[in-house]
Structures are given as C-alpha cells and as structure tokens.
Protein backbone atom coordinates (compact mmCIF):
# COMPACT_ATOMS: atom_id res chain seq x y z
CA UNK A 1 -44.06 -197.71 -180.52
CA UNK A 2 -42.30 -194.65 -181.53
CA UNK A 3 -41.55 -191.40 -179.43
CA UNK A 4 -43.10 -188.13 -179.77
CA UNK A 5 -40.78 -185.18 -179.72
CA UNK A 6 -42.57 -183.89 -176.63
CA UNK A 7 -42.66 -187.35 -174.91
CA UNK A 8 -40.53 -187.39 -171.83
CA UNK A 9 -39.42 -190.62 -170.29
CA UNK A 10 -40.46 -191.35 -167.11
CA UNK A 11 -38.54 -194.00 -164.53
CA UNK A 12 -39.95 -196.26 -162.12
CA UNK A 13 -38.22 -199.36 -160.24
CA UNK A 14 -38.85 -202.62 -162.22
CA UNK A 15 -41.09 -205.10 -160.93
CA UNK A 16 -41.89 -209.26 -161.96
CA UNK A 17 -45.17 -207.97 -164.00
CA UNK A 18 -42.79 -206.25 -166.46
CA UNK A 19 -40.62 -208.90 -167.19
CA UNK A 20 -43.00 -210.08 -170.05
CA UNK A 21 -42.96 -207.23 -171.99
CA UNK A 22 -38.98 -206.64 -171.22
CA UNK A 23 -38.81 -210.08 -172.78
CA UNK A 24 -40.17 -209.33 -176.22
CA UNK A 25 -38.14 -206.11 -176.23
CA UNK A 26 -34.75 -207.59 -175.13
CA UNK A 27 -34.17 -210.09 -178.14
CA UNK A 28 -35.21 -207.30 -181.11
CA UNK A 29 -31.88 -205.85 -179.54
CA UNK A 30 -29.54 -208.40 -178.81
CA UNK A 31 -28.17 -211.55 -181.08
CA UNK A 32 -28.09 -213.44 -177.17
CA UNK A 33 -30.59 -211.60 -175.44
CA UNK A 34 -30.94 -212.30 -171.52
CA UNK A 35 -33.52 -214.62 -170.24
CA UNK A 36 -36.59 -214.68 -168.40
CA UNK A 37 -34.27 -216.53 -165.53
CA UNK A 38 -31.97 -213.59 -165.55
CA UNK A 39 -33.95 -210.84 -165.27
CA UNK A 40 -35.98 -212.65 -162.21
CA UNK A 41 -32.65 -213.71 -160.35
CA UNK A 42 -31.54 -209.94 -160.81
CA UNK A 43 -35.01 -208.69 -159.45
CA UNK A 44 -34.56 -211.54 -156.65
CA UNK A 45 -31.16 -210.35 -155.95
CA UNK A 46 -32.21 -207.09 -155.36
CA UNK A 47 -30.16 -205.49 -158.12
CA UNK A 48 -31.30 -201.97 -158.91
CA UNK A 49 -33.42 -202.38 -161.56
CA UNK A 50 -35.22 -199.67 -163.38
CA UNK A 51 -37.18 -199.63 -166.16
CA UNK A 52 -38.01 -196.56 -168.46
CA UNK A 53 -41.50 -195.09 -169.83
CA UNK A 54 -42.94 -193.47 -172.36
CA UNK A 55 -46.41 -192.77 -172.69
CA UNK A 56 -46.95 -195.93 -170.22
CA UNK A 57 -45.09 -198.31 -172.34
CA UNK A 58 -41.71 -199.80 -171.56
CA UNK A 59 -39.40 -197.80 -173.56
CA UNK A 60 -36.19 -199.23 -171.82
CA UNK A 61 -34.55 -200.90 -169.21
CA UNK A 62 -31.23 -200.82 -166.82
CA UNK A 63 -30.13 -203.19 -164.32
CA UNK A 64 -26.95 -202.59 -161.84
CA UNK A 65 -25.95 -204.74 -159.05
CA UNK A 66 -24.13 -202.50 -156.29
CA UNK A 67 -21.27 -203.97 -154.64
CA UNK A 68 -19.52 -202.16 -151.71
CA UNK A 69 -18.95 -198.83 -153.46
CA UNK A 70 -18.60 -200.42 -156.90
CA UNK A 71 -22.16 -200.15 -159.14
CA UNK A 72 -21.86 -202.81 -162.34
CA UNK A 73 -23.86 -201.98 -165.03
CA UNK A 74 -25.37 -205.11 -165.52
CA UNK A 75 -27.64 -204.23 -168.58
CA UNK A 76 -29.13 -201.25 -170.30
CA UNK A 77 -31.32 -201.11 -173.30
CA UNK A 78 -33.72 -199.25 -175.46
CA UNK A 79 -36.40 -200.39 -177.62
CA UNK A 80 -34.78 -200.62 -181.06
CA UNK A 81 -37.57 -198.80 -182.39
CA UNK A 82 -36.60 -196.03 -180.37
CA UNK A 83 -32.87 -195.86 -180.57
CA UNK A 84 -30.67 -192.96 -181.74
CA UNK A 85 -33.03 -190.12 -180.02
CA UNK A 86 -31.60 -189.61 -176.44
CA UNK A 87 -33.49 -192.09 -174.57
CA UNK A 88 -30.26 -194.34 -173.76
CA UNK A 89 -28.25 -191.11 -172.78
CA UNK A 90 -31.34 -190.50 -170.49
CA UNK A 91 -31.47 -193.83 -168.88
CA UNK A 92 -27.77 -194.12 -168.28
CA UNK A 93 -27.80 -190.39 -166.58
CA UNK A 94 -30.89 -191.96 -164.30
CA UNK A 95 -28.68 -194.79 -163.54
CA UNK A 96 -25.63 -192.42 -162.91
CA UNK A 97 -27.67 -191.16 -160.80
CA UNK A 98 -28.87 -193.82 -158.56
CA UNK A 99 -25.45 -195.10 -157.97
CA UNK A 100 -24.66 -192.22 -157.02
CA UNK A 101 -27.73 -192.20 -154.35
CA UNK A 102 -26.14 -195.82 -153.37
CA UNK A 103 -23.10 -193.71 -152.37
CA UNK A 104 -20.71 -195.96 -155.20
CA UNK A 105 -17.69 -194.42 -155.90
CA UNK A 106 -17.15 -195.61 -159.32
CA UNK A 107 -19.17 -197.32 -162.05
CA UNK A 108 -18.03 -199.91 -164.47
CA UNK A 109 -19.50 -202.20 -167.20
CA UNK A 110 -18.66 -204.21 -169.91
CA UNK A 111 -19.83 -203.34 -173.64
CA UNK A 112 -19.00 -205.77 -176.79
CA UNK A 113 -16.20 -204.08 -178.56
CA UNK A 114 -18.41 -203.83 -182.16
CA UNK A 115 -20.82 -202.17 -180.09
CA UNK A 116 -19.28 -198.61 -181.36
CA UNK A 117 -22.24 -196.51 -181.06
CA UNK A 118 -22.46 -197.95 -177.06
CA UNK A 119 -18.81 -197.18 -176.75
CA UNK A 120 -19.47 -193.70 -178.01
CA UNK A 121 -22.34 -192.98 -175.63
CA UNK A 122 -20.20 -194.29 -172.21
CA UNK A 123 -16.94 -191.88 -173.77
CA UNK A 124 -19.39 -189.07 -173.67
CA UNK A 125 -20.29 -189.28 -170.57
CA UNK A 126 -16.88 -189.50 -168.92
CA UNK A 127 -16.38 -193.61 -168.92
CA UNK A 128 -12.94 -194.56 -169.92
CA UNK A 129 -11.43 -198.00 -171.28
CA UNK A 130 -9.72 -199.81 -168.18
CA UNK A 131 -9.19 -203.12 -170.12
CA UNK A 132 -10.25 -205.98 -172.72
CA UNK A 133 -11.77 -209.05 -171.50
CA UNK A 134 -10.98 -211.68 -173.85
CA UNK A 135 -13.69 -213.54 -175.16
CA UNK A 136 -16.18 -212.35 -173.20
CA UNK A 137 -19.74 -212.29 -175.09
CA UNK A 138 -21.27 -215.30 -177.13
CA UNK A 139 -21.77 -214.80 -180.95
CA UNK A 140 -23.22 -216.80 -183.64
CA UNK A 141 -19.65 -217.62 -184.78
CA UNK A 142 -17.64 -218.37 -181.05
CA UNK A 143 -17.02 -215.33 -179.05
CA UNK A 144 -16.61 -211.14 -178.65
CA UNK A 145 -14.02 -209.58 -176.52
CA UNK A 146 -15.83 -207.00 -174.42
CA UNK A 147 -14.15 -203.49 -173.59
CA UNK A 148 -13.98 -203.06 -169.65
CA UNK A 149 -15.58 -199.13 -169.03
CA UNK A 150 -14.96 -197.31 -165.92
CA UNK A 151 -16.43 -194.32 -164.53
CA UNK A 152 -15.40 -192.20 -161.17
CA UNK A 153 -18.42 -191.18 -159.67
C-alpha cells in the first residue's frame, strides 16, 4: 500500500476484526512488536483505540488508556510503507484530540530514546522530556532506556 497525495486518512474506533491485519503491520515496524494478546486485552480494557484509513485499508493505529485525567499513549504506528508523509502527525493530532474529548489534562508516553525521528514528531507538537526510564524496552542485545514525554493538554 502506498498513499496518494490526495488520499486523506480517515479514523474509526478499532474493533477485534482488525486485529489481524494490525498484526502483520505491527512487526514490519517494531524489532518487539506487540502481540495478538495485547492488542485484545487493550480492546477488552476499553482503552481508546483507534485505528487509521486510507482508501479502506489500515494505514495506522493508536491506542491510549485514560486514567483519571492522565491519557498514556500506549502505542501509535504507521505502516512503514507509509512513513515520513504526515500520516503519524495526523494520527497523534486525532489522538490529541480524543483525550482531550476524555477531558485529560495532560498526555504522556514513553518513546525508545534511538527512536529520534519519534522524538522529533512529539517536540513538535509541544511534548517535552519529563524523565529517562532506565531500561525500559527489550532489544536484541538486553535493553533501551525510553525517554518519558509529557504534554499539557
């Protein structure tokens, strides 16, 4: 799949018949990509999850889990096919956006700290660095610290 210049993404809740196709996207992106598991005990949890189309066809995905007036960005990703042309920037405004419906105050998440071009993206935004958390993601060699990202809403 790759994006027309006139293609607009389009956002619609996520449901259980996506996870199959979320599943072949999610380890083209990610060295240790979430499970089936995880993406059906976030839909069972009844985190806000979202997933983004173009053309009818799962372009990318977000998932936040609200708590109190805090919303965690649990996961967001775009089809590596389609990286680098707006669509994450997109997504991350809808999901802005919807915690901001859920009346949170702030937003935070946690990003790998080689993840530069991610980093980049939250900075532009308005998301600022609140803290490292030491070894936080897996990696074929041990572990990643992860760079804590907040955001006032």
């Amino acid at each position: 799949m790759s994006a027309l210049p006139h293609s607009q993404p389009t956002f619609r809740p996520m449901s259980y018949d996506d996870l199959a196709a979320i599943c072949r996207i999610e380890p083209t992106i990610y060295s240790h990509p979430w499970t089936l598991g995880n993406f059906r005990d976030s839909l069972d949890a009844g985190h806000s999850a979202w997933v983004m189309e173009i053309a009818g066809e799962i372009a990318g995905y977000a998932l936040v889990m609200m708590v109190l007036d805090e919303a965690h960005l649990l996961n967001i990703s775009v089809a590596r096919v389609l990286q680098g042309q707006g669509l994450g920037r997109a997504l991350l405004a809808q999901m802005i956006d919807i915690s901001r419906y859920h009346r949170a105050a702030n937003m935070f998440l946690e990003v790998r700290v080689s993840n530069i071009t991610a980093i980049a993206l939250y900075e532009s935004v308005g998301f600022c660095e609140m803290g490292i958390r030491r070894n936080y993601y897996p990696t074929k060699q041990g572990r990643e610290d992860a760079v804590l990202m907040g955001l006032a809403l």
